[in-house]
Protein backbone atom coordinates (compact mmCIF):
# COMPACT_ATOMS: atom_id res chain seq x y z
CA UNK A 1 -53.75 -208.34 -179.30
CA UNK A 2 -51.70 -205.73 -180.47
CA UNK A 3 -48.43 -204.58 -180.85
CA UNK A 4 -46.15 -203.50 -178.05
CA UNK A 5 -42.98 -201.92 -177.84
CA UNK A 6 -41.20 -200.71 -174.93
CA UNK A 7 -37.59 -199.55 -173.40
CA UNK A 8 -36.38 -198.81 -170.34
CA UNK A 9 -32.37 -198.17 -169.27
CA UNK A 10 -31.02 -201.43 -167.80
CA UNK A 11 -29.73 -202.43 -164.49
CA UNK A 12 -26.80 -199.76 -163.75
CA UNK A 13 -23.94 -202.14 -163.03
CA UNK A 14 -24.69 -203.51 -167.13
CA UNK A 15 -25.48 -200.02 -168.68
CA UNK A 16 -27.50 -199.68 -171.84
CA UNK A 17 -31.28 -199.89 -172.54
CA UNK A 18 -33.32 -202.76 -172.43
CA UNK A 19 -36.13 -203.56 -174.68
CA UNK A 20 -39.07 -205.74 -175.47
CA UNK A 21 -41.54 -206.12 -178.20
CA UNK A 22 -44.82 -208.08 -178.30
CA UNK A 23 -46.32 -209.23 -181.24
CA UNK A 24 -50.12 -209.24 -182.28
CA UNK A 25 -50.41 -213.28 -181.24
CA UNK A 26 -48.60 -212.44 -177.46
CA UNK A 27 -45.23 -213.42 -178.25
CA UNK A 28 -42.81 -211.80 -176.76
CA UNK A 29 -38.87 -210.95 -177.48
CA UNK A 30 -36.16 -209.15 -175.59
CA UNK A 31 -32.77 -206.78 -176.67
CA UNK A 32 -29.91 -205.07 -174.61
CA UNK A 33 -28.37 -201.96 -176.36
CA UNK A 34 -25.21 -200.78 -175.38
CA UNK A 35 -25.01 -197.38 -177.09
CA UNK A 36 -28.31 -197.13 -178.93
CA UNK A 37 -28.59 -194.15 -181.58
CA UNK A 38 -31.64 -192.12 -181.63
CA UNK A 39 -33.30 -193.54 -184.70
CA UNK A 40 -32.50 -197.05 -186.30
CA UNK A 41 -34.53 -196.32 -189.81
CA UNK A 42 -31.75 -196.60 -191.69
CA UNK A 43 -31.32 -200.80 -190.85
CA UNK A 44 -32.60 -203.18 -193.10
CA UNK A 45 -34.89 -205.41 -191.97
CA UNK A 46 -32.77 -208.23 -190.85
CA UNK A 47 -31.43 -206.44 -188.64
CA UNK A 48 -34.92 -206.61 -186.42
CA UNK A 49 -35.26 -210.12 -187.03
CA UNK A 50 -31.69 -211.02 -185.79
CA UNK A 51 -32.57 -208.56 -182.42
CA UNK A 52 -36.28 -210.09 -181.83
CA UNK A 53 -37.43 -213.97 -182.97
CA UNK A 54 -40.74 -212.83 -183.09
CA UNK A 55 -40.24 -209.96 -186.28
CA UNK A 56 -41.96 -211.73 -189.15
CA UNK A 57 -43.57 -208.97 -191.25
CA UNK A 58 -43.08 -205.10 -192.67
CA UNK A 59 -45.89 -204.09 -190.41
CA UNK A 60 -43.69 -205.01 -187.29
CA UNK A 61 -40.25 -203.79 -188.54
CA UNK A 62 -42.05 -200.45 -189.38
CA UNK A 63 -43.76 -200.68 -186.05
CA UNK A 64 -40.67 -200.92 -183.82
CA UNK A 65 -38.77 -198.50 -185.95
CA UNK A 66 -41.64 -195.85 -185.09
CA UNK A 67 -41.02 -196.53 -181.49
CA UNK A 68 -37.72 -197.23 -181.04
CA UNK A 69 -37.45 -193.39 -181.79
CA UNK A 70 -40.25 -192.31 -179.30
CA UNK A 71 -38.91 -194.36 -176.64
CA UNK A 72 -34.97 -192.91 -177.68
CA UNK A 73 -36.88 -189.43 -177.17
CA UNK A 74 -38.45 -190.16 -173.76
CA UNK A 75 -35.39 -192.08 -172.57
CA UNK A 76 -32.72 -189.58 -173.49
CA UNK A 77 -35.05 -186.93 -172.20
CA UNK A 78 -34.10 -188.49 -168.90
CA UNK A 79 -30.78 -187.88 -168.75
């Protein structure tokens, strides 16, 4: 399997974006952002692994970061 990760803007009465990665074994995490910012390179990489339980390696902290900021692009493109 490989990895997956996608955002979407939640349910209008919460506000925020919703997200969701997928690891290569099919495990699956979820993360509500109230105010995202358009890139999140700059966090260390506890940061991921306090947002998802399923962020064990480089690969996927690297992974997300990548896009996190494609999905910020398309998302805010929406607006």
């Amino acid at each position: 399997m490989r990895l997956k990760f996608e955002m979407c803007k939640a349910d209008p009465e919460y506000g925020g974006y919703e997200s969701k990665f997928t690891d290569g074994k099919g495990r699956s995490s979820t993360s509500w952002w109230a105010k995202p910012q358009m890139s999140i390179d700059h966090a260390g990489p506890e940061y991921l692994r306090n947002r998802y339980n399923n962020v064990r390696t480089e690969r996927h902290d690297q992974f997300i970061k990548k896009r996190y900021k494609e999905e910020m692009i398309r998302l805010r493109g929406d607006i």
